[in-house]
C-alpha atoms as a PDB file:
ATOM      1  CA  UNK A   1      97.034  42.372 129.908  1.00  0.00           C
ATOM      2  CA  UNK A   2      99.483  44.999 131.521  1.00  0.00           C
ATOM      3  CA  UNK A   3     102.447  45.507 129.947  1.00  0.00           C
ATOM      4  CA  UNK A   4     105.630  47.109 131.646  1.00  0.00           C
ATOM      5  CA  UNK A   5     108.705  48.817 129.810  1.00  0.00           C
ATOM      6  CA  UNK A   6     111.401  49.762 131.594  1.00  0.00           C
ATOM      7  CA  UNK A   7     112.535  53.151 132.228  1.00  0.00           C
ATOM      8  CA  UNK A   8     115.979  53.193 130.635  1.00  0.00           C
ATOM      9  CA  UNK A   9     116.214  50.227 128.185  1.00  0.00           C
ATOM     10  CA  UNK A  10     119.989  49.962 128.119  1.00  0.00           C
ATOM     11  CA  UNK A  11     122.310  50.013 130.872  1.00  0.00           C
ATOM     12  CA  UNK A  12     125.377  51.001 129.021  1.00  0.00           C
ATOM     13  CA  UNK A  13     127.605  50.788 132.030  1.00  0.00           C
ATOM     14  CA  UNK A  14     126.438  47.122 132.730  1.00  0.00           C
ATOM     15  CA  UNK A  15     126.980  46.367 128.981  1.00  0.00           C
ATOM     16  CA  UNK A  16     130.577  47.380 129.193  1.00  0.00           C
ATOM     17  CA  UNK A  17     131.329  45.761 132.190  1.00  0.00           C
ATOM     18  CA  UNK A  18     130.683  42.215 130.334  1.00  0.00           C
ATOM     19  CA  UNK A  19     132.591  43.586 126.851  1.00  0.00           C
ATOM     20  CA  UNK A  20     135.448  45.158 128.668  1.00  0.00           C
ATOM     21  CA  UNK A  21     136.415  46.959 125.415  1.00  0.00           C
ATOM     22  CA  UNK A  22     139.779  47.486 125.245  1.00  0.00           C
ATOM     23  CA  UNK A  23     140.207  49.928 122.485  1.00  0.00           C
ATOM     24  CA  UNK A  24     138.802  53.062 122.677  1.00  0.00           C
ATOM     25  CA  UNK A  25     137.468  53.277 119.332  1.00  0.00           C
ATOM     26  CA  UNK A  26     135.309  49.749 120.225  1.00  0.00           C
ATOM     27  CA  UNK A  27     134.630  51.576 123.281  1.00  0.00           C
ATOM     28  CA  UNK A  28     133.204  54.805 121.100  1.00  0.00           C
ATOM     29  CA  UNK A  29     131.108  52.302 118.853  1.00  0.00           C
ATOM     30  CA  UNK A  30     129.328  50.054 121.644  1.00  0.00           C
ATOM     31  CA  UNK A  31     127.953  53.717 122.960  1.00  0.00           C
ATOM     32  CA  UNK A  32     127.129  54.550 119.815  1.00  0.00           C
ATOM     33  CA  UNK A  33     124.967  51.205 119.693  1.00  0.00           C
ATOM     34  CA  UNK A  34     123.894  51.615 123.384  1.00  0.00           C
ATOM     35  CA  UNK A  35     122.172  55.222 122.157  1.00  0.00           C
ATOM     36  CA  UNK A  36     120.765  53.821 119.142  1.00  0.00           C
ATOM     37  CA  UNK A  37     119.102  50.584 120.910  1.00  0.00           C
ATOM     38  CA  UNK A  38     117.126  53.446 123.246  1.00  0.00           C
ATOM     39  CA  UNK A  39     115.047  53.925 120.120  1.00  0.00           C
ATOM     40  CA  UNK A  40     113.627  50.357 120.935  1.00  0.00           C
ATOM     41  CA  UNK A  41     110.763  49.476 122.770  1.00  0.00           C
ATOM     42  CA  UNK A  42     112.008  46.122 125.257  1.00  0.00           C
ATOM     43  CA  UNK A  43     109.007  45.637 126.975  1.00  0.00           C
ATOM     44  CA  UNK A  44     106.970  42.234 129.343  1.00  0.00           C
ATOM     45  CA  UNK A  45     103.456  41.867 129.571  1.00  0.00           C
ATOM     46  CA  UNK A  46     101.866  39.409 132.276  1.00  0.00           C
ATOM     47  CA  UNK A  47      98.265  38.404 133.982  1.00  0.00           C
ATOM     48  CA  UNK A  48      97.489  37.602 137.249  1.00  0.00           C
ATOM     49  CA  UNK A  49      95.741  33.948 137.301  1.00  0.00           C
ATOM     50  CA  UNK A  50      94.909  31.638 140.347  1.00  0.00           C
ATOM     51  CA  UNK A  51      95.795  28.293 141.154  1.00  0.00           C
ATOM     52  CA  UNK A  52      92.787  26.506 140.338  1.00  0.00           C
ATOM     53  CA  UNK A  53      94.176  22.794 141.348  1.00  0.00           C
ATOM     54  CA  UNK A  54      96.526  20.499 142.332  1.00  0.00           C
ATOM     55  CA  UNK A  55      96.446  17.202 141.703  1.00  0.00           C
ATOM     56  CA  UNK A  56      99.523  15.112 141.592  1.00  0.00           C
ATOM     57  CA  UNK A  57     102.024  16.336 139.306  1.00  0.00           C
ATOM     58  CA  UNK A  58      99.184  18.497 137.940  1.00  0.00           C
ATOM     59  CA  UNK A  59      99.063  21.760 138.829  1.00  0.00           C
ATOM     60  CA  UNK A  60      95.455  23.541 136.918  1.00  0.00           C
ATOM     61  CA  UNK A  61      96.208  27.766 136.547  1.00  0.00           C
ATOM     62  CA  UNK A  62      92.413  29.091 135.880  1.00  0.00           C
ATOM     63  CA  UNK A  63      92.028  31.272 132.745  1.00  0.00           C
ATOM     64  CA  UNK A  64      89.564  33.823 135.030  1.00  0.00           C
ATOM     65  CA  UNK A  65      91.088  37.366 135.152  1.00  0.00           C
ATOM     66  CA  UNK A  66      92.171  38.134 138.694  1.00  0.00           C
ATOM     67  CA  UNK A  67      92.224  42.140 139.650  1.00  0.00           C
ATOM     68  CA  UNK A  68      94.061  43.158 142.400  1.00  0.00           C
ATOM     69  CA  UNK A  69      93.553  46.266 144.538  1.00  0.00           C
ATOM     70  CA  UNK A  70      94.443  46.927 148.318  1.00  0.00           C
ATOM     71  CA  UNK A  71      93.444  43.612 150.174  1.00  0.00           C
ATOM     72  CA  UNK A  72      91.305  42.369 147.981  1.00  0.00           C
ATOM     73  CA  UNK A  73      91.143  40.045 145.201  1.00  0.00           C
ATOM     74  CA  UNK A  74      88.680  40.415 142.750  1.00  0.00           C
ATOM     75  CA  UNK A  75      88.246  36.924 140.248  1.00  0.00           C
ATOM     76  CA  UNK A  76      86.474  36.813 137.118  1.00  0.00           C
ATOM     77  CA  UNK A  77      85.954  40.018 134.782  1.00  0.00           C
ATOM     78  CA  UNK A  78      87.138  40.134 130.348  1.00  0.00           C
ATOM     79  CA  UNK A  79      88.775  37.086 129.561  1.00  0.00           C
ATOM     80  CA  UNK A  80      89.457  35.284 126.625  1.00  0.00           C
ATOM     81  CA  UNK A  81      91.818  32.711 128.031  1.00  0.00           C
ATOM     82  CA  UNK A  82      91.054  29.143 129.144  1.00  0.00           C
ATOM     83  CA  UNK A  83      92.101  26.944 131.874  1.00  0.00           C
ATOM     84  CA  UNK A  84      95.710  25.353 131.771  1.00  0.00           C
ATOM     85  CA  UNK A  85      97.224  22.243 133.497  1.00  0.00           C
ATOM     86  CA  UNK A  86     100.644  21.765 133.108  1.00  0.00           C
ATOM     87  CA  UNK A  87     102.111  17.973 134.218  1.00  0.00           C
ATOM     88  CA  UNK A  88     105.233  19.343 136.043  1.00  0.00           C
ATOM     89  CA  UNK A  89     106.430  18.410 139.208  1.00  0.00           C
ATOM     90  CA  UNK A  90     108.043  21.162 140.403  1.00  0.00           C
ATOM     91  CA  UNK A  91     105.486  23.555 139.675  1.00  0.00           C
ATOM     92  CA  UNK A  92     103.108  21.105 142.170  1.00  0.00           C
ATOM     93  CA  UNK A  93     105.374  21.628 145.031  1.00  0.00           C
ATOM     94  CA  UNK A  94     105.969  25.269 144.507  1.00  0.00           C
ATOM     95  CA  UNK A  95     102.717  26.254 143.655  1.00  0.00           C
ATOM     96  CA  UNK A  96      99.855  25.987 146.514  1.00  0.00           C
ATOM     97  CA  UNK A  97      95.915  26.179 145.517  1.00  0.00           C
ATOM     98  CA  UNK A  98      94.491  29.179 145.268  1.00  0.00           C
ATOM     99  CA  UNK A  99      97.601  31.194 145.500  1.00  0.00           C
ATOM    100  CA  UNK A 100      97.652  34.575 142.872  1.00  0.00           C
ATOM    101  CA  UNK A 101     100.431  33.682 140.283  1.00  0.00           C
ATOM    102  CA  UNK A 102     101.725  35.857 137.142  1.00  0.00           C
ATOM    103  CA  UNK A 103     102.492  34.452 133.841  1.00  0.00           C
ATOM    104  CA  UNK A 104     104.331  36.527 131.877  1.00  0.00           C
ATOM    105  CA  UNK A 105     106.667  37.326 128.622  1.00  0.00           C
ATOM    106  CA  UNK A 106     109.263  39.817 129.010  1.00  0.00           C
ATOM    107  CA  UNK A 107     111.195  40.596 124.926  1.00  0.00           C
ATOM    108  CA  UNK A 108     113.988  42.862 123.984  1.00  0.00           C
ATOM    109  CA  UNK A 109     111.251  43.510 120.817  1.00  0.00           C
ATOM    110  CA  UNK A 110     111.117  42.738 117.673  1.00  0.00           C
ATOM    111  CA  UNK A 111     112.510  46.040 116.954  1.00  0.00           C
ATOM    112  CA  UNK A 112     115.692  45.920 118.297  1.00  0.00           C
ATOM    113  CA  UNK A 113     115.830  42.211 117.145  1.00  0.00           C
ATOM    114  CA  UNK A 114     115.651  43.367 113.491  1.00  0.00           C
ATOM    115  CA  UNK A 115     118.161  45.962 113.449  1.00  0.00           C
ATOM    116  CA  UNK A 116     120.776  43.137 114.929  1.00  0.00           C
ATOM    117  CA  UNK A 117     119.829  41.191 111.476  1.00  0.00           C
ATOM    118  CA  UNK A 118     120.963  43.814 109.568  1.00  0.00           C
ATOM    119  CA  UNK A 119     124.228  44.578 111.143  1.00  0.00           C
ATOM    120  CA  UNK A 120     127.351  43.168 108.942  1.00  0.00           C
ATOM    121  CA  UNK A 121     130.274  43.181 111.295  1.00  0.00           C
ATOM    122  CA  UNK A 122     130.442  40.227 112.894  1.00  0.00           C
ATOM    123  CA  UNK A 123     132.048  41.783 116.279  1.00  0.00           C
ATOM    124  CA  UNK A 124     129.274  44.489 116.119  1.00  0.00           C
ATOM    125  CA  UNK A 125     126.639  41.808 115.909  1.00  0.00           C
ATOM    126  CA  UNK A 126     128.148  40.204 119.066  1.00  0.00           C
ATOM    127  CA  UNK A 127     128.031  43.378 121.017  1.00  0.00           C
ATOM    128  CA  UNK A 128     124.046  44.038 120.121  1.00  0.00           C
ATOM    129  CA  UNK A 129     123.760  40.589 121.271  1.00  0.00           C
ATOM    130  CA  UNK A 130     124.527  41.813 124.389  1.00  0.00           C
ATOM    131  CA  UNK A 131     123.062  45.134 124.324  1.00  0.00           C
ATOM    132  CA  UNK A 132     119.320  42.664 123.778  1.00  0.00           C
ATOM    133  CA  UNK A 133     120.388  40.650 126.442  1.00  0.00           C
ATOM    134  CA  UNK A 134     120.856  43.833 128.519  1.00  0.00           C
ATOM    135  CA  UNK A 135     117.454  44.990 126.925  1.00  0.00           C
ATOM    136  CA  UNK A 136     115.313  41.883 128.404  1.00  0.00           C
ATOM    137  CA  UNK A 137     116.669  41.769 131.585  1.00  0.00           C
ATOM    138  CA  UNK A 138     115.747  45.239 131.985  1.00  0.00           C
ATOM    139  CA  UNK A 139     112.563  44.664 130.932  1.00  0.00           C
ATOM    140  CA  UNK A 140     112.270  41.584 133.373  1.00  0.00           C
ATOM    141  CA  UNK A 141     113.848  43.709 136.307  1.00  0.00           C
ATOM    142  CA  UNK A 142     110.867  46.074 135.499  1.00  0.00           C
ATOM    143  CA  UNK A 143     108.553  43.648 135.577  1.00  0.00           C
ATOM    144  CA  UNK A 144     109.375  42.168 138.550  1.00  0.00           C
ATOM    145  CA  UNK A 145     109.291  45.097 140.293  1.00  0.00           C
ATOM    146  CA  UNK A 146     105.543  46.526 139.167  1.00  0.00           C
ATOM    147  CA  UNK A 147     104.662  42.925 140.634  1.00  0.00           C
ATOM    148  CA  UNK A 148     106.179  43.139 143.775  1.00  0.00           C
ATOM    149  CA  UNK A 149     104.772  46.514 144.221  1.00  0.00           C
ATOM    150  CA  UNK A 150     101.011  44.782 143.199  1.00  0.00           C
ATOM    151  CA  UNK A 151     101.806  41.815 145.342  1.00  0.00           C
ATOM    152  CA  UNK A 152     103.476  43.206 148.293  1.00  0.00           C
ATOM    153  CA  UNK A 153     106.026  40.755 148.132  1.00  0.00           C
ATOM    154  CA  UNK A 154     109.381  39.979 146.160  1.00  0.00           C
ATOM    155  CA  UNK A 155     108.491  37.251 143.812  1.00  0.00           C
ATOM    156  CA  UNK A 156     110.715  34.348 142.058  1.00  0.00           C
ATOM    157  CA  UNK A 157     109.995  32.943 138.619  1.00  0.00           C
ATOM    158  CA  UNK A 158     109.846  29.118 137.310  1.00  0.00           C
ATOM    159  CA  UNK A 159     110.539  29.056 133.664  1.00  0.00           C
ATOM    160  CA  UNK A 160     109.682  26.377 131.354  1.00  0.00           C
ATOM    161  CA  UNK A 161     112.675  24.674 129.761  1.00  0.00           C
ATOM    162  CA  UNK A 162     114.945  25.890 132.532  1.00  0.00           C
ATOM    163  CA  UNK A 163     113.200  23.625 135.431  1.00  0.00           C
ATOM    164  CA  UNK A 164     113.570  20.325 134.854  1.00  0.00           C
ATOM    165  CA  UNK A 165     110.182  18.311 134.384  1.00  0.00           C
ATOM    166  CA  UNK A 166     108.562  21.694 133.031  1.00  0.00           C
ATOM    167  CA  UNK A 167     109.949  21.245 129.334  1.00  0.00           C
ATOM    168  CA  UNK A 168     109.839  24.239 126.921  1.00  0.00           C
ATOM    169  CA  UNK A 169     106.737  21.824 125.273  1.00  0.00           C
ATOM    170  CA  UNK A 170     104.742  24.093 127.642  1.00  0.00           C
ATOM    171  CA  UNK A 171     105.536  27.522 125.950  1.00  0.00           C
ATOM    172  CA  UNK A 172     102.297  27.465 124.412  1.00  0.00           C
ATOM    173  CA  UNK A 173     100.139  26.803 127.038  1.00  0.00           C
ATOM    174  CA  UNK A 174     101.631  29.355 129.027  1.00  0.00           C
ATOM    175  CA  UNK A 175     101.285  32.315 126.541  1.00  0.00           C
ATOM    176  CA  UNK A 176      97.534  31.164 126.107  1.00  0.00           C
ATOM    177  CA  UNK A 177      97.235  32.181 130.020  1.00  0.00           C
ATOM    178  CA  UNK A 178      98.256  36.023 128.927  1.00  0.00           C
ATOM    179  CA  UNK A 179      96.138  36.339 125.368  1.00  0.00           C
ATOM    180  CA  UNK A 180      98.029  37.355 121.997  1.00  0.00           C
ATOM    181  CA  UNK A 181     101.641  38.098 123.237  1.00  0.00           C
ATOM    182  CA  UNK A 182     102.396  38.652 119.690  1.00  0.00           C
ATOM    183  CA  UNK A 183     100.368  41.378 118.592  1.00  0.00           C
ATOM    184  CA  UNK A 184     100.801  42.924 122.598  1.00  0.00           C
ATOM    185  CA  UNK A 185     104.591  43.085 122.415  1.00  0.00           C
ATOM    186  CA  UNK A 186     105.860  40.990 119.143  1.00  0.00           C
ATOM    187  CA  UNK A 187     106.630  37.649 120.620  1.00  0.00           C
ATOM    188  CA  UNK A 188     105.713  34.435 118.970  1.00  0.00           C
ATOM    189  CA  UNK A 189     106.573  30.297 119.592  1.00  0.00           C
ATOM    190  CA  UNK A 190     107.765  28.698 117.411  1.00  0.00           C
ATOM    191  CA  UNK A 191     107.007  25.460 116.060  1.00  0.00           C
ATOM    192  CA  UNK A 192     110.233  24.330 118.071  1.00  0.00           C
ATOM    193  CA  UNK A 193     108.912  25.930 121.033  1.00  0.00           C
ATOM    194  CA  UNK A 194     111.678  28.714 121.030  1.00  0.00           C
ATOM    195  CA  UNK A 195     110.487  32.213 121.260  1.00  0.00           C
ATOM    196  CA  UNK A 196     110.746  35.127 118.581  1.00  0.00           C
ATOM    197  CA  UNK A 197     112.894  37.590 119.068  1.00  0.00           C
ATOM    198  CA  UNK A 198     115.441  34.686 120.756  1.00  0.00           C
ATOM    199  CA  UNK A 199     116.031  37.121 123.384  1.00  0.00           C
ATOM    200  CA  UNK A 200     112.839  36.746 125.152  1.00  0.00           C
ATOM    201  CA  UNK A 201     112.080  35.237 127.814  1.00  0.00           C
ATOM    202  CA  UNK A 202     109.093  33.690 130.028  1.00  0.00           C
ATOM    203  CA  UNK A 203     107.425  32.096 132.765  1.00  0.00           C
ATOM    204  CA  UNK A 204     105.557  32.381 135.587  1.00  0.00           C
ATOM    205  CA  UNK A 205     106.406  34.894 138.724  1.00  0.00           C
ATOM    206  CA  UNK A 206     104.546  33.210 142.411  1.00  0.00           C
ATOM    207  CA  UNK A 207     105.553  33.734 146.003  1.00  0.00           C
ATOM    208  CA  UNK A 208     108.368  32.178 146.544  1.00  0.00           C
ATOM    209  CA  UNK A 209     108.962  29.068 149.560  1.00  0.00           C
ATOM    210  CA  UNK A 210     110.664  26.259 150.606  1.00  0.00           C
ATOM    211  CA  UNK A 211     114.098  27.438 150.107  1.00  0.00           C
ATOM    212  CA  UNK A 212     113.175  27.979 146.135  1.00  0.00           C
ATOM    213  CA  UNK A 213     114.862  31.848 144.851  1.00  0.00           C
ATOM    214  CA  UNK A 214     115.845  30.665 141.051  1.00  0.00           C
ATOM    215  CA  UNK A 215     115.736  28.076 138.448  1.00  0.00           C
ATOM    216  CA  UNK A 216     119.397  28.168 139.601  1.00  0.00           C
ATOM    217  CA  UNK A 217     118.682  26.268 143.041  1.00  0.00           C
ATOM    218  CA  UNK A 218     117.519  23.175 140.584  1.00  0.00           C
ATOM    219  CA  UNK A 219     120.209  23.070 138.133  1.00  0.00           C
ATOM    220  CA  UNK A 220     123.366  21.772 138.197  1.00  0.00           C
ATOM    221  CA  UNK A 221     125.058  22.777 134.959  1.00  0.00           C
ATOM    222  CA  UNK A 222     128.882  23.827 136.308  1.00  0.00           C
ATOM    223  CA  UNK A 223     130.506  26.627 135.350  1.00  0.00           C
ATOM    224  CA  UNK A 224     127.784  28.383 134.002  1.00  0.00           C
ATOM    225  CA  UNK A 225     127.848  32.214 133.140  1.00  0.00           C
ATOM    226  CA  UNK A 226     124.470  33.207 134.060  1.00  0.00           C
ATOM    227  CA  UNK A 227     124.329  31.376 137.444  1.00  0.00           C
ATOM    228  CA  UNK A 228     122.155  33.724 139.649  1.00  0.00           C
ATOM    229  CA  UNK A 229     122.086  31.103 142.690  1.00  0.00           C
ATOM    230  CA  UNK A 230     123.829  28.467 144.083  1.00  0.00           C
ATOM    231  CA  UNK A 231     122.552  24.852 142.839  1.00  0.00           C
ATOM    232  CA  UNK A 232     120.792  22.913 146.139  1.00  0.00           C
ATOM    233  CA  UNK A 233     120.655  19.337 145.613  1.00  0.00           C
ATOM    234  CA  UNK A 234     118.583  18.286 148.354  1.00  0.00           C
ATOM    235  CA  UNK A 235     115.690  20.940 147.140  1.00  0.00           C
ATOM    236  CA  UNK A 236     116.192  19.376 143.617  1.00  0.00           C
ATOM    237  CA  UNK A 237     115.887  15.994 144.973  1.00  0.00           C
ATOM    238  CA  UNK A 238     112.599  17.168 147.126  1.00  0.00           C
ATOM    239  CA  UNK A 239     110.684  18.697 144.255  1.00  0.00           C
ATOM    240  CA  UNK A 240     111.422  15.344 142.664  1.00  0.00           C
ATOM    241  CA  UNK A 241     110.264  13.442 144.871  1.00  0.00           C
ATOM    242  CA  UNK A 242     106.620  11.502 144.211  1.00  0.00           C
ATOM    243  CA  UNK A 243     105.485  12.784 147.699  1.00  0.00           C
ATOM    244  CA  UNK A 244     106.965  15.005 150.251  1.00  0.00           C
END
């Protein structure tokens, strides 16, 4: 189970662009906070799994470790994990069988999580907010990038709970597809299906087609903040189709 950290975990200049301090002394504290998140570990961890079947809406990931070197594709080798199938539409007209795909968990860590818990001011605890949001998109961004580099491609991510007709029910299933995420970088399910430390996040990271870039293209929430791509309604309205 390879797991990625980023090189920098905060990007303090990113983190005041969305706080846009105005006072100099808030200014001085959110780089005081910036400095002390850096003792933090955010961190992702992922596998590399093939596309065992399609059937339907069912799309079967195998539990067999896949290794990846050069051109080749080795499948089978240590692995604890079993096969999943996961009833979700989408995922059966993204995914193709036998394509490589890459579950994954990406956490600003329990760490940093904990000391946001203990902070008292409630304008301080607003700003680490941000400085963990900062935290796991870093350690996303770094993630996505060792896999592009292993892949030789730019890949997109589905996420369950942000596709529609993947629910967050199948949190579970997909952690089982990496091993124990907990004890590899601190992040558990809860029995609500929400992950510990809140700012984590996961899902699965596949070659990209058919106009598909982000969970974005399938949503169609307005005047969202974290928008990352424009909503296309007749993609939406493909993936949900019974048959293409």
């Amino acid at each position: 189970m390879p797991i990625v950290k980023p090189d920098k975990v905060i990007d303090v200049n990113v983190v005041l662009g969305v706080l846009r301090p105005a006072d100099p002394d808030d200014n001085e504290r959110i780089h005081e906070l910036a400095m002390e998140a850096e003792r933090f570990s955010s961190a992702a961890v992922y596998e590399a799994r093939i596309v065992e079947a399609i059937d339907g809406d069912s799309v079967t990931i195998s539990g067999d470790r896949v290794t990846i070197g050069g051109d080749s594709v080795t499948i089978g080798g240590d692995s604890t994990a079993r096969s999943v199938t996961f009833h979700a539409r989408p995922l059966s007209r993204l995914f193709q069988s036998g394509m490589t795909v890459y579950p994954y968990v990406a956490t600003c860590g329990p760490g940093m999580a904990a000391y946001g818990e203990s902070l008292t001011d409630p304008l301080e605890k607003y700003w680490w907010d941000i400085i963990m949001q900062n935290a796991v998109a870093n350690a996303r961004k770094a993630l996505f990038d060792e896999i592009g580099r292993i892949a030789g491609y730019t890949p997109v991510s589905a996420n369950p709970g942000s596709i529609e007709l993947w629910p967050i029910t199948n949190q579970p299933a997909l952690f089982s597809l990496i091993g124990d995420v907990e004890k590899l970088i601190g992040v558990v399910v809860t029995p609500s299906f929400l992950m510990r430390p809140l700012k984590s996040v996961s899902g699965i990271m596949f070659r990209g087609d058919g106009g598909f870039t982000h969970n974005c293209n399938l949503c169609d929430r307005a005047n969202c903040e974290g928008r990352a791509a424009e909503f296309d309604a007749k993609l939406k309205a493909e993936l949900e189709m019974s048959s293409l």
